[in-house]
N, C-alpha and C. Protein backbone atom coordinates (compact mmCIF):
# COMPACT_ATOMS: atom_id res chain seq x y z
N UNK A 1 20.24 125.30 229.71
CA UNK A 1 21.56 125.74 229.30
C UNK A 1 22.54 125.68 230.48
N UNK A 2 21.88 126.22 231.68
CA UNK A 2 22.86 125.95 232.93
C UNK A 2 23.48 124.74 233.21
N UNK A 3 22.15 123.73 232.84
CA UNK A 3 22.96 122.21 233.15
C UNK A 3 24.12 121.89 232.33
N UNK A 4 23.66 122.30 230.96
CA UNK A 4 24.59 122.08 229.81
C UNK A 4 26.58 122.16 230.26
N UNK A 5 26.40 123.54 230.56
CA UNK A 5 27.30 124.08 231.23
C UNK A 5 27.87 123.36 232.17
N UNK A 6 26.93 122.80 233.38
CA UNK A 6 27.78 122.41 234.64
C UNK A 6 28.38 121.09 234.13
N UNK A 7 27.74 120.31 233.70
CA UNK A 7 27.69 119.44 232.89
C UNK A 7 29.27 118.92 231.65
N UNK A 8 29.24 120.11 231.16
CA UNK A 8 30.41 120.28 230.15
C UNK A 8 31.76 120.63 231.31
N UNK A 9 31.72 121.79 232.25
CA UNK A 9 32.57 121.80 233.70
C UNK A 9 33.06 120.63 234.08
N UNK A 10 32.09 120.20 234.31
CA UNK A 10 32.75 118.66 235.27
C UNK A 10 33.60 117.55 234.35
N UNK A 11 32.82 117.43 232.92
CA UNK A 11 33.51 116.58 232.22
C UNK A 11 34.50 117.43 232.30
N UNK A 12 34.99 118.40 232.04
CA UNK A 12 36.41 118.71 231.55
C UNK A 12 37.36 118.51 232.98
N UNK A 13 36.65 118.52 234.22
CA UNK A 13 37.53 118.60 235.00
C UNK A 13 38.48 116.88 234.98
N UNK A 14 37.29 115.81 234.87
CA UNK A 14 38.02 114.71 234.84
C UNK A 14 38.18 114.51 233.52
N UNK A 15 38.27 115.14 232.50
CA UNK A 15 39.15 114.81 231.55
C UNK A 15 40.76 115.34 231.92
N UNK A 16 40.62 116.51 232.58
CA UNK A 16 41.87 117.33 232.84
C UNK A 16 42.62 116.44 233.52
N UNK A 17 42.10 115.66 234.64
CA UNK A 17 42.99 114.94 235.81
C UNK A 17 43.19 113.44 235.06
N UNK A 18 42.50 112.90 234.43
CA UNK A 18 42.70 111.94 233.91
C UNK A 18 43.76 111.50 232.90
N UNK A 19 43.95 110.65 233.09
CA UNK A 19 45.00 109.91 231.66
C UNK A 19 44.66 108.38 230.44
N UNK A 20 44.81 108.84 229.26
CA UNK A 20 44.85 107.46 228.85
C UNK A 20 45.81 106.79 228.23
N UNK A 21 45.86 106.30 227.50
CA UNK A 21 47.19 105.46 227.00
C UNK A 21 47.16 106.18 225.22
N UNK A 22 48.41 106.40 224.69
CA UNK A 22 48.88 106.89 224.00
C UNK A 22 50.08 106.16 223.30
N UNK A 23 49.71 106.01 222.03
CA UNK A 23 50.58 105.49 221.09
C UNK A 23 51.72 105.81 221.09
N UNK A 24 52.72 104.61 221.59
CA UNK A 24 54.52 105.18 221.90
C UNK A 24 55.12 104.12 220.41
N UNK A 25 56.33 104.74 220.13
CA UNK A 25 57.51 103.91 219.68
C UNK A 25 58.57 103.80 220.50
N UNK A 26 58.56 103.61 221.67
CA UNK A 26 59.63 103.24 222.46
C UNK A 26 59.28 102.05 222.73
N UNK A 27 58.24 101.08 222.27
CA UNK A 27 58.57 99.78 222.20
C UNK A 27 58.17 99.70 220.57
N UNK A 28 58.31 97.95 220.48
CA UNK A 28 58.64 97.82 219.31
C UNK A 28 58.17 95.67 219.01
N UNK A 29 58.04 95.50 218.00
CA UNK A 29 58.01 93.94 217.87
C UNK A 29 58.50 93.58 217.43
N UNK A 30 59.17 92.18 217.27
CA UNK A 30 60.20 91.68 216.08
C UNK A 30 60.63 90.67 216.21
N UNK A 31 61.09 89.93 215.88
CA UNK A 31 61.73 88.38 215.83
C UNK A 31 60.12 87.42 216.20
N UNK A 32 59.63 87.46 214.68
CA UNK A 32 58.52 86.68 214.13
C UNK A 32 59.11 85.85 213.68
N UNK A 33 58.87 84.41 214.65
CA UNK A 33 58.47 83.08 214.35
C UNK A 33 57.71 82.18 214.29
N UNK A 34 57.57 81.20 213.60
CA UNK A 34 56.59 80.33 213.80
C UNK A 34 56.04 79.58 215.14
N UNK A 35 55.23 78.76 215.50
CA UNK A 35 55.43 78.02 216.95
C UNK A 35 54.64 76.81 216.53
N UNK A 36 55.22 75.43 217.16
CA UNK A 36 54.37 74.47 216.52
C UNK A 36 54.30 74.20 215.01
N UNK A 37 52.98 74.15 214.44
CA UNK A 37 52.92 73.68 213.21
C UNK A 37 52.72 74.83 212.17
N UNK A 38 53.35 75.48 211.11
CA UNK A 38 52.94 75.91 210.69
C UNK A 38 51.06 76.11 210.17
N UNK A 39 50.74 74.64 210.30
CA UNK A 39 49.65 74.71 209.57
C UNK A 39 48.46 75.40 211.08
N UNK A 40 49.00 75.69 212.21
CA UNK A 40 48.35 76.01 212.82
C UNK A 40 48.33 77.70 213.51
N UNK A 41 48.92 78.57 212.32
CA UNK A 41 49.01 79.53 212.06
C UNK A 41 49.29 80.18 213.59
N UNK A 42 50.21 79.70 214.42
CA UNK A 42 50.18 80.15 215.70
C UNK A 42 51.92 81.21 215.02
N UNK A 43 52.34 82.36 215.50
CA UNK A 43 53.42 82.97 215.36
C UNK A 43 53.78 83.37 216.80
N UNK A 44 55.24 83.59 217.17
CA UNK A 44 55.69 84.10 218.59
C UNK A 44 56.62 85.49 217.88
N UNK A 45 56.29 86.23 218.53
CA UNK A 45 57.02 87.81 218.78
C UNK A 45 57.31 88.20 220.01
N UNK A 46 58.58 88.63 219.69
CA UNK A 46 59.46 89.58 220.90
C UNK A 46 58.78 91.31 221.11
N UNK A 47 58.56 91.71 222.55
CA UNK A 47 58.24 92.65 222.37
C UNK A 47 59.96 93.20 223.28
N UNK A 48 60.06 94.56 222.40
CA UNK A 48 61.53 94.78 222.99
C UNK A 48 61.57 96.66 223.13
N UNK A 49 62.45 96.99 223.85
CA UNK A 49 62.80 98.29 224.04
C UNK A 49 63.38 98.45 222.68
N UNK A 50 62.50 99.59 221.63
CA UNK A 50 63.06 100.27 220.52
C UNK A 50 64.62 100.58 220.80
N UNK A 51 65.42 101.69 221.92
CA UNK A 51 66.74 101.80 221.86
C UNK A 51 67.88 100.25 222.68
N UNK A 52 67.01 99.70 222.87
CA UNK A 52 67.32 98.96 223.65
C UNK A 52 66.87 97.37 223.13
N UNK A 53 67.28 97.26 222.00
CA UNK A 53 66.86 95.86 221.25
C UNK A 53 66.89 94.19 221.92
N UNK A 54 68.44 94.56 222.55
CA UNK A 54 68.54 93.15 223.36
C UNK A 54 67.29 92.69 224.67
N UNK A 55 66.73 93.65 225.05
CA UNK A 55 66.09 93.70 226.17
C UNK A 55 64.45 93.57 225.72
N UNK A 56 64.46 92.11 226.30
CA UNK A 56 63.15 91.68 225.65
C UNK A 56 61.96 91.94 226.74
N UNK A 57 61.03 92.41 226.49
CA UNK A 57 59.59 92.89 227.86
C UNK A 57 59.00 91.44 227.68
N UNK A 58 58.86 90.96 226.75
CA UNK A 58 57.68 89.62 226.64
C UNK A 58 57.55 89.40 225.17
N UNK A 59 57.23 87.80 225.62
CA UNK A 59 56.95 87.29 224.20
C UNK A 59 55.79 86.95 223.51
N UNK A 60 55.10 87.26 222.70
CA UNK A 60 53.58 86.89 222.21
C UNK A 60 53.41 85.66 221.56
N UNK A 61 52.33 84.97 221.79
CA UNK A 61 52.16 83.95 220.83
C UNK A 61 50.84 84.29 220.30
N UNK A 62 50.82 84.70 218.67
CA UNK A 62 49.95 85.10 218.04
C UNK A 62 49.43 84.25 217.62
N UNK A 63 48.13 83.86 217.89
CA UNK A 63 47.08 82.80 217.22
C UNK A 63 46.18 83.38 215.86
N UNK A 64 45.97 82.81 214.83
CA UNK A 64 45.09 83.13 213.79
C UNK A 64 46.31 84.38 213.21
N UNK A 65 47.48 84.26 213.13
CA UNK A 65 48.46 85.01 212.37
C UNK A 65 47.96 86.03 211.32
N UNK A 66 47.84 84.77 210.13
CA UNK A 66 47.24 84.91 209.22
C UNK A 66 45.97 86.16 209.06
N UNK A 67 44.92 86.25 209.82
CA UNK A 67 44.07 87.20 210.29
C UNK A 67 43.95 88.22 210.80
N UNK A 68 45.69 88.45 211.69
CA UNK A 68 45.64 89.79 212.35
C UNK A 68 45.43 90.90 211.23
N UNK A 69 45.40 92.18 212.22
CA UNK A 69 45.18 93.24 211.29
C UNK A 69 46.31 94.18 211.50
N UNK A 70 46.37 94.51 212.89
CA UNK A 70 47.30 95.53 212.87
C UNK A 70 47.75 94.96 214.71
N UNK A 71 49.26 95.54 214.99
CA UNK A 71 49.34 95.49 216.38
C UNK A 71 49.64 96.83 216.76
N UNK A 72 49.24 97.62 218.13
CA UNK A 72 49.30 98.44 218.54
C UNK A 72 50.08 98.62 219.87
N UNK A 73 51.11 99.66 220.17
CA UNK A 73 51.76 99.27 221.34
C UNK A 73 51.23 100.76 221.98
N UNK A 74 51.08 101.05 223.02
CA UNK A 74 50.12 102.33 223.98
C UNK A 74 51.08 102.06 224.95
N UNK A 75 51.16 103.71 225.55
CA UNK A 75 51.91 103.54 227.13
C UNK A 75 50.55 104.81 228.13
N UNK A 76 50.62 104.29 229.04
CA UNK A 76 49.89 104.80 230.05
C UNK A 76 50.74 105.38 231.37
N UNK A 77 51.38 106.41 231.20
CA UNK A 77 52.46 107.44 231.91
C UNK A 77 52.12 107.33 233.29
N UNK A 78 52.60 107.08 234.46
CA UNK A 78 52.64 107.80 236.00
C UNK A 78 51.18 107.31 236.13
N UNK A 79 50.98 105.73 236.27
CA UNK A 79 49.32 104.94 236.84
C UNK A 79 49.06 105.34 238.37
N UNK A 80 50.01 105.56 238.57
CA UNK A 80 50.03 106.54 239.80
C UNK A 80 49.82 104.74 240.79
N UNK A 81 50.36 103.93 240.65
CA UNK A 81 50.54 102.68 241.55
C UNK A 81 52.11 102.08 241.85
N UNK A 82 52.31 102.87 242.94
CA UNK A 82 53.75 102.21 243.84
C UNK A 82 54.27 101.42 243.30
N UNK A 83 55.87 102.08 242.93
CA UNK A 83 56.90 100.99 242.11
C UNK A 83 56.90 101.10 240.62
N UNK A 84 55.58 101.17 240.03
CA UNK A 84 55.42 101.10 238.68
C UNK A 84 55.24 102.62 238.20
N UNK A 85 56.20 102.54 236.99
CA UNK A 85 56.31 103.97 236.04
C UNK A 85 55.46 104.57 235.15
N UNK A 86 55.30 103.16 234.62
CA UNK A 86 54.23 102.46 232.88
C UNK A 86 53.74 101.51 233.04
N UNK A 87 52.54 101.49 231.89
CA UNK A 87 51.74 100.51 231.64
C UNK A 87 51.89 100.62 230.47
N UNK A 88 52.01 99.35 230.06
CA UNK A 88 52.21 99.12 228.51
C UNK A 88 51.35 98.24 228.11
N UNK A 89 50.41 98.45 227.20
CA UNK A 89 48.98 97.89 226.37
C UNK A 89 49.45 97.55 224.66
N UNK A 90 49.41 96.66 224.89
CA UNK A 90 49.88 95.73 223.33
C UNK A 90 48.32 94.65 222.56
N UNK A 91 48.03 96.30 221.74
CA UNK A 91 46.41 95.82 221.04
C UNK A 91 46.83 95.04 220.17
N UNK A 92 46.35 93.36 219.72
CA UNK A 92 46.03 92.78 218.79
C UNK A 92 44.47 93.07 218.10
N UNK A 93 44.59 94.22 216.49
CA UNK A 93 43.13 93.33 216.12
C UNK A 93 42.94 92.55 214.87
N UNK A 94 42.01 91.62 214.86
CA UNK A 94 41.70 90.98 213.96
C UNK A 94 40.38 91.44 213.31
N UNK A 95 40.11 91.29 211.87
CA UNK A 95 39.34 91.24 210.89
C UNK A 95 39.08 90.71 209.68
N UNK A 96 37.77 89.87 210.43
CA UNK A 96 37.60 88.72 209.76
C UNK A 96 36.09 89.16 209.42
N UNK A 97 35.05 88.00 209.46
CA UNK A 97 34.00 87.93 209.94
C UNK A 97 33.48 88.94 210.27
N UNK A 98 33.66 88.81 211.76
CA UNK A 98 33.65 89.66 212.82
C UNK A 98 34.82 90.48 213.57
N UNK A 99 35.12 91.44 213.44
CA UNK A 99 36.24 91.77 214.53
C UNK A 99 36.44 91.54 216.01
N UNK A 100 37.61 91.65 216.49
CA UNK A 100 38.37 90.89 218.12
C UNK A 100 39.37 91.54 217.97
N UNK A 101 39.67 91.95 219.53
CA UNK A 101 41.01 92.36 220.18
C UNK A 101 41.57 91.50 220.65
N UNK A 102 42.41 91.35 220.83
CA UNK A 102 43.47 90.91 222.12
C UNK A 102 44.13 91.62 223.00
N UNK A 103 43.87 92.30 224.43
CA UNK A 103 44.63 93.03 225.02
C UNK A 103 45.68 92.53 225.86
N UNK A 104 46.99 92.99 226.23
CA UNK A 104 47.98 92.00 226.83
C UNK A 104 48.74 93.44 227.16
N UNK A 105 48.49 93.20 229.06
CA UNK A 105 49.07 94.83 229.71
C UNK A 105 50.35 93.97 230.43
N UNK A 106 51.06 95.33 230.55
CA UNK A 106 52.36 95.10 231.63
C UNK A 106 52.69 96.34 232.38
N UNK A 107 52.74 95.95 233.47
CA UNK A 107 53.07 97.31 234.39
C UNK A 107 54.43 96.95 234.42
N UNK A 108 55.26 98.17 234.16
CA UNK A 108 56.77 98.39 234.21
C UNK A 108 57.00 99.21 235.02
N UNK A 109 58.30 98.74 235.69
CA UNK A 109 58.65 99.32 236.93
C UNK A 109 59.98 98.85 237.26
N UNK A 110 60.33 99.41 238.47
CA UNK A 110 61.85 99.38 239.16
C UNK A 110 62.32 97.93 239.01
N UNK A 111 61.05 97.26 239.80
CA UNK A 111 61.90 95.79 239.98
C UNK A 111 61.52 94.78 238.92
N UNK A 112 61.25 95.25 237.84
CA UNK A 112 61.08 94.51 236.43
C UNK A 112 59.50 95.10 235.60
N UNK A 113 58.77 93.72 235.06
CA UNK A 113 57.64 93.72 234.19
C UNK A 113 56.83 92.95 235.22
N UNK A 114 55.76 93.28 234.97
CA UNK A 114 54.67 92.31 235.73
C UNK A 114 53.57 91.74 234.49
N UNK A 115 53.15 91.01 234.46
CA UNK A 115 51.98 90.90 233.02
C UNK A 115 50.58 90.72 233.86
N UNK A 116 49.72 90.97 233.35
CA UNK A 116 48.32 91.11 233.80
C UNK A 116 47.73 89.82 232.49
N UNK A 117 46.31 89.30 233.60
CA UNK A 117 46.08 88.06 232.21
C UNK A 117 45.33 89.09 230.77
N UNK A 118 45.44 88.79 229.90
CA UNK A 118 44.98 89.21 228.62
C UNK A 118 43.26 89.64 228.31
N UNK A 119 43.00 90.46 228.04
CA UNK A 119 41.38 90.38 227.34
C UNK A 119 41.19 89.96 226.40
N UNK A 120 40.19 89.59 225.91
CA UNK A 120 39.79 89.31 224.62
C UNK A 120 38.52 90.18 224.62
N UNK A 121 38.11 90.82 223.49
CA UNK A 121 37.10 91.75 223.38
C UNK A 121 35.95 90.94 222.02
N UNK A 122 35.32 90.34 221.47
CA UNK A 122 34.93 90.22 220.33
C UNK A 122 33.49 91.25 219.92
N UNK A 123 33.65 91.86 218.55
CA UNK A 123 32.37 91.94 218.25
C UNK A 123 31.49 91.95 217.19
N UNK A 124 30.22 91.67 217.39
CA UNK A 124 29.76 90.94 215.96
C UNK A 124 29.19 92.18 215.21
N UNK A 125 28.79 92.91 215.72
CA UNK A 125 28.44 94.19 214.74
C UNK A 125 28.72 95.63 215.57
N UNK A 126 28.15 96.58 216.24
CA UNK A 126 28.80 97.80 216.69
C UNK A 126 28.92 97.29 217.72
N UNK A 127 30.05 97.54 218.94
CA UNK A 127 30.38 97.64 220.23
C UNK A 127 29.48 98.26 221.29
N UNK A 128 28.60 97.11 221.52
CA UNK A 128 27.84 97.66 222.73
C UNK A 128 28.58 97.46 224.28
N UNK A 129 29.58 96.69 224.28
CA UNK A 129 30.13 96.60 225.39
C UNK A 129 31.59 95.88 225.03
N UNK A 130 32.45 96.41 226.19
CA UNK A 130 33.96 95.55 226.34
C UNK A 130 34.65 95.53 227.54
N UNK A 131 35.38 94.90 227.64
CA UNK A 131 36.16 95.16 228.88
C UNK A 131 37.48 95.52 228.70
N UNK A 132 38.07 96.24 230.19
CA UNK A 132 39.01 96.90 229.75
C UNK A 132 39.63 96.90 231.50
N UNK A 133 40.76 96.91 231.27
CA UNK A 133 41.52 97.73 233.16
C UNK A 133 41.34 98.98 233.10
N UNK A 134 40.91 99.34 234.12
CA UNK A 134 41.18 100.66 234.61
C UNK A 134 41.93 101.19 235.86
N UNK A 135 42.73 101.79 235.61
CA UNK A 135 43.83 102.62 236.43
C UNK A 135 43.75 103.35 237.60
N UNK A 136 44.56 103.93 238.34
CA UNK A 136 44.21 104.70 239.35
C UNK A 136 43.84 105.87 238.67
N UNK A 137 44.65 106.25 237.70
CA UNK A 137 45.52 107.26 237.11
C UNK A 137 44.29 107.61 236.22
N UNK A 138 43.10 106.89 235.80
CA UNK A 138 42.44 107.17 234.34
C UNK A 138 40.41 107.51 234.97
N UNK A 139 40.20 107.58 234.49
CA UNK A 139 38.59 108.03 234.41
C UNK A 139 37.84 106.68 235.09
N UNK A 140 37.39 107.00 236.15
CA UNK A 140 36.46 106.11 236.81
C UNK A 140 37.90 104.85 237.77
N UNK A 141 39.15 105.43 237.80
CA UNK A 141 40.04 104.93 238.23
C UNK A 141 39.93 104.71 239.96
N UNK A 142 40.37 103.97 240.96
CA UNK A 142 39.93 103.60 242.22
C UNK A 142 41.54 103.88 242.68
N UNK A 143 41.75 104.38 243.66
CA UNK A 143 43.21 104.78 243.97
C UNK A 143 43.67 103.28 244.91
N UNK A 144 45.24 102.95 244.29
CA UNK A 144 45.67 101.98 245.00
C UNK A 144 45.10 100.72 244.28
N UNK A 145 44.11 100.61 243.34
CA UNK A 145 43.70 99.43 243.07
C UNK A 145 43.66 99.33 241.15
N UNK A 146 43.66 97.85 240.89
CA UNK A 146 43.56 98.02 239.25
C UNK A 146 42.46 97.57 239.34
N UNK A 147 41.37 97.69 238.40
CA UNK A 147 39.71 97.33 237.92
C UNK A 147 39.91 96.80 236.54
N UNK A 148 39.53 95.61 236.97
CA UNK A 148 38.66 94.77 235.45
C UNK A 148 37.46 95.40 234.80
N UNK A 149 36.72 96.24 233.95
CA UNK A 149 35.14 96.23 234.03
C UNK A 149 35.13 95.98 232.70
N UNK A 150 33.48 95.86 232.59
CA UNK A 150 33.40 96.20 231.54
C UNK A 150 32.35 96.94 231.31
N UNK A 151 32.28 97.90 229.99
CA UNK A 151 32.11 99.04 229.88
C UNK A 151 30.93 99.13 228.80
N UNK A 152 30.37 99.36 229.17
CA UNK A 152 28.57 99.56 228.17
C UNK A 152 28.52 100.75 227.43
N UNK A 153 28.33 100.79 226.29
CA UNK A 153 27.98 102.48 225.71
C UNK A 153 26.60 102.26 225.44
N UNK A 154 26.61 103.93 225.20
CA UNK A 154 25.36 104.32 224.28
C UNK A 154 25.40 104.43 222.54
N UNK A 155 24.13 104.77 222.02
CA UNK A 155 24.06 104.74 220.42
C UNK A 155 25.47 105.67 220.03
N UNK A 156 25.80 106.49 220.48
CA UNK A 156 26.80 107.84 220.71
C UNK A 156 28.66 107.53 220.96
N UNK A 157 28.48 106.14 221.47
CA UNK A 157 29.89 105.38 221.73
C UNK A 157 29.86 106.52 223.39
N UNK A 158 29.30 106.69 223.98
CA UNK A 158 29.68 107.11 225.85
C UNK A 158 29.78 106.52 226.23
N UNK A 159 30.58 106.42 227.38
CA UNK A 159 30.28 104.73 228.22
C UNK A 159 28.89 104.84 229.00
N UNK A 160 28.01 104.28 229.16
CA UNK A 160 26.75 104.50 229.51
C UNK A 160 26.68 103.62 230.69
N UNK A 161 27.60 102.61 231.26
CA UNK A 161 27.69 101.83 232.59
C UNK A 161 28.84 101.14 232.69
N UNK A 162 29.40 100.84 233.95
CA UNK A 162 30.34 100.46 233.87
C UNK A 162 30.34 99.39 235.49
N UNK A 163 30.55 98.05 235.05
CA UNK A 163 30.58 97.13 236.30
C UNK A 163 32.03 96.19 236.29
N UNK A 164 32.11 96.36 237.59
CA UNK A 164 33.89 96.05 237.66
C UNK A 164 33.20 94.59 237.98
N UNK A 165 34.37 93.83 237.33
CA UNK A 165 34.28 92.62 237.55
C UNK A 165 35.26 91.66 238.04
N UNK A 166 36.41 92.92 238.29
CA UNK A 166 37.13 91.91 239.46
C UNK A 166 38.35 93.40 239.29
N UNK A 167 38.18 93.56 240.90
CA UNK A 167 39.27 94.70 241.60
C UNK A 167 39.98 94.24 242.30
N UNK A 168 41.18 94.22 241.62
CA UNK A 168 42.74 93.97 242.38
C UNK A 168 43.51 94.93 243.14
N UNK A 169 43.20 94.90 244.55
CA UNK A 169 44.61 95.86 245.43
C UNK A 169 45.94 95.81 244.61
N UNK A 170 46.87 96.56 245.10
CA UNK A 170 48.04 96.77 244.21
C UNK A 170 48.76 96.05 245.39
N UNK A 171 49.89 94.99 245.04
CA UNK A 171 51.16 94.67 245.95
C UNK A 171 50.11 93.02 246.00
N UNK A 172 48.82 93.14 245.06
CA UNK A 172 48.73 91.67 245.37
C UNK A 172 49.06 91.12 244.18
N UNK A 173 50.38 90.31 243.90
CA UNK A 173 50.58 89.59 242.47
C UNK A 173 50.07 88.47 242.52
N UNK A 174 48.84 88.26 242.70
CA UNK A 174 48.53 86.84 242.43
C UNK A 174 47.39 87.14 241.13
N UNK A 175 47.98 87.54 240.27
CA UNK A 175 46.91 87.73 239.19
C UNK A 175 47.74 86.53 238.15
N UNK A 176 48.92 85.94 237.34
CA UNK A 176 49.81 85.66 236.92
C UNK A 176 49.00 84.48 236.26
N UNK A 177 48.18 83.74 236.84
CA UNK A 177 47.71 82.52 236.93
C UNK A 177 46.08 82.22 236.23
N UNK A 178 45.61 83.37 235.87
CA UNK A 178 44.19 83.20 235.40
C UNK A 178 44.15 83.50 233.91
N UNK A 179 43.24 82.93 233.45
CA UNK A 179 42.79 82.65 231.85
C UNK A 179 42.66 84.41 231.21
N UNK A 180 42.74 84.45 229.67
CA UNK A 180 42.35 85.49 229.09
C UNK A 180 40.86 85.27 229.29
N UNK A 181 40.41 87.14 230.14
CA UNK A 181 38.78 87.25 229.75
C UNK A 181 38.27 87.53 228.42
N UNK A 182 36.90 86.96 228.34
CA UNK A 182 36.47 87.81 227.40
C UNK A 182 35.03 88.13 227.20
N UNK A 183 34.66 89.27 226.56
CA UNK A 183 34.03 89.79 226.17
C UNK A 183 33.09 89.78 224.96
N UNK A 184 31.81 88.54 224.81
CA UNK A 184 31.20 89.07 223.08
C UNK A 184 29.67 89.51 223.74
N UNK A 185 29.91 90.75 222.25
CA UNK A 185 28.77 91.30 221.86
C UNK A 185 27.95 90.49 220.80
């Protein structure tokens, strides 16, 4: 029972200090168009400041249109990384087959948007693993640096391991240039 206890203590302490991302409407999507061929079900969307319509953050090019399910926009408050305010996480999922994410982050800040390359998550039956960034600011977060990992659960959905697979210092922008990862189970 004691362990139980210390146990339940500690989680709460880094739940207390920790942060995750939380469903905002201060952004928003809109001006859905086609791209290319229709028959190749590719669509482009504006992602834009809800009070602030003219002011576009980035543009998506949605592949498999037709298939999405839902899009999700998350903000991740005070990442606690120099310059930047927010992180903004724009979930694509699809359900088909099999279900897939698309993750596509932006750290917002003073001297504009920055974009991080995209995840792709797929999975064929329960989520034994995905990848994800992690923050200074969030649970298992590295101060000063952003983390690629990806993240293993148990039968229970815990994360049961977690191996970074590529840690970026902050103030280095040379991320701009690399492929969406991904992830199948």
């Amino acid at each position: 029972m004691r362990k139980f206890i210390f146990l339940a203590i500690i989680l709460f302490v880094f739940t207390a200090n920790a942060q995750e991302f939380k469903l905002t409407n201060t952004y928003d999507v809109t001006n859905q168009r086609t791209v290319g061929q229709e028959e190749e079900d590719t669509w482009a969307v504006d992602v834009i400041e809800t009070k602030n319509p003219e002011k576009s953050i980035a543009t998506l090019n949605i592949a498999d249109f037709g298939l999405l399910d839902e899009i999700r926009i998350s903000v991740l408050q005070e990442p606690a990384l120099e310059g930047i305010t927010e992180i903004l996480k724009i979930t694509l999922e699809y359900n088909a087959c099999c279900s897939s994410t698309k993750e596509f982050y932006y750290l917002v800040g003073e001297d504009g948007v920055i974009a991080l390359p995209s995840i792709k998550n797929e999975y064929a039956y329960e989520p034994i693993s995905d990848i994800h960034y992690i923050f200074p600011n969030q649970s298992f977060g590295k101060e000063g640096t952003i983390l690629r990992a990806a993240l293993q659960y148990t039968e229970t959905y815990t994360i049961k391991d977690i191996k970074v697979l590529r840690s970026i210092a902050w103030n280095d922008d040379d991320f701009d240039t690399e492929d969406a990862i991904t992830a199948i189970n």
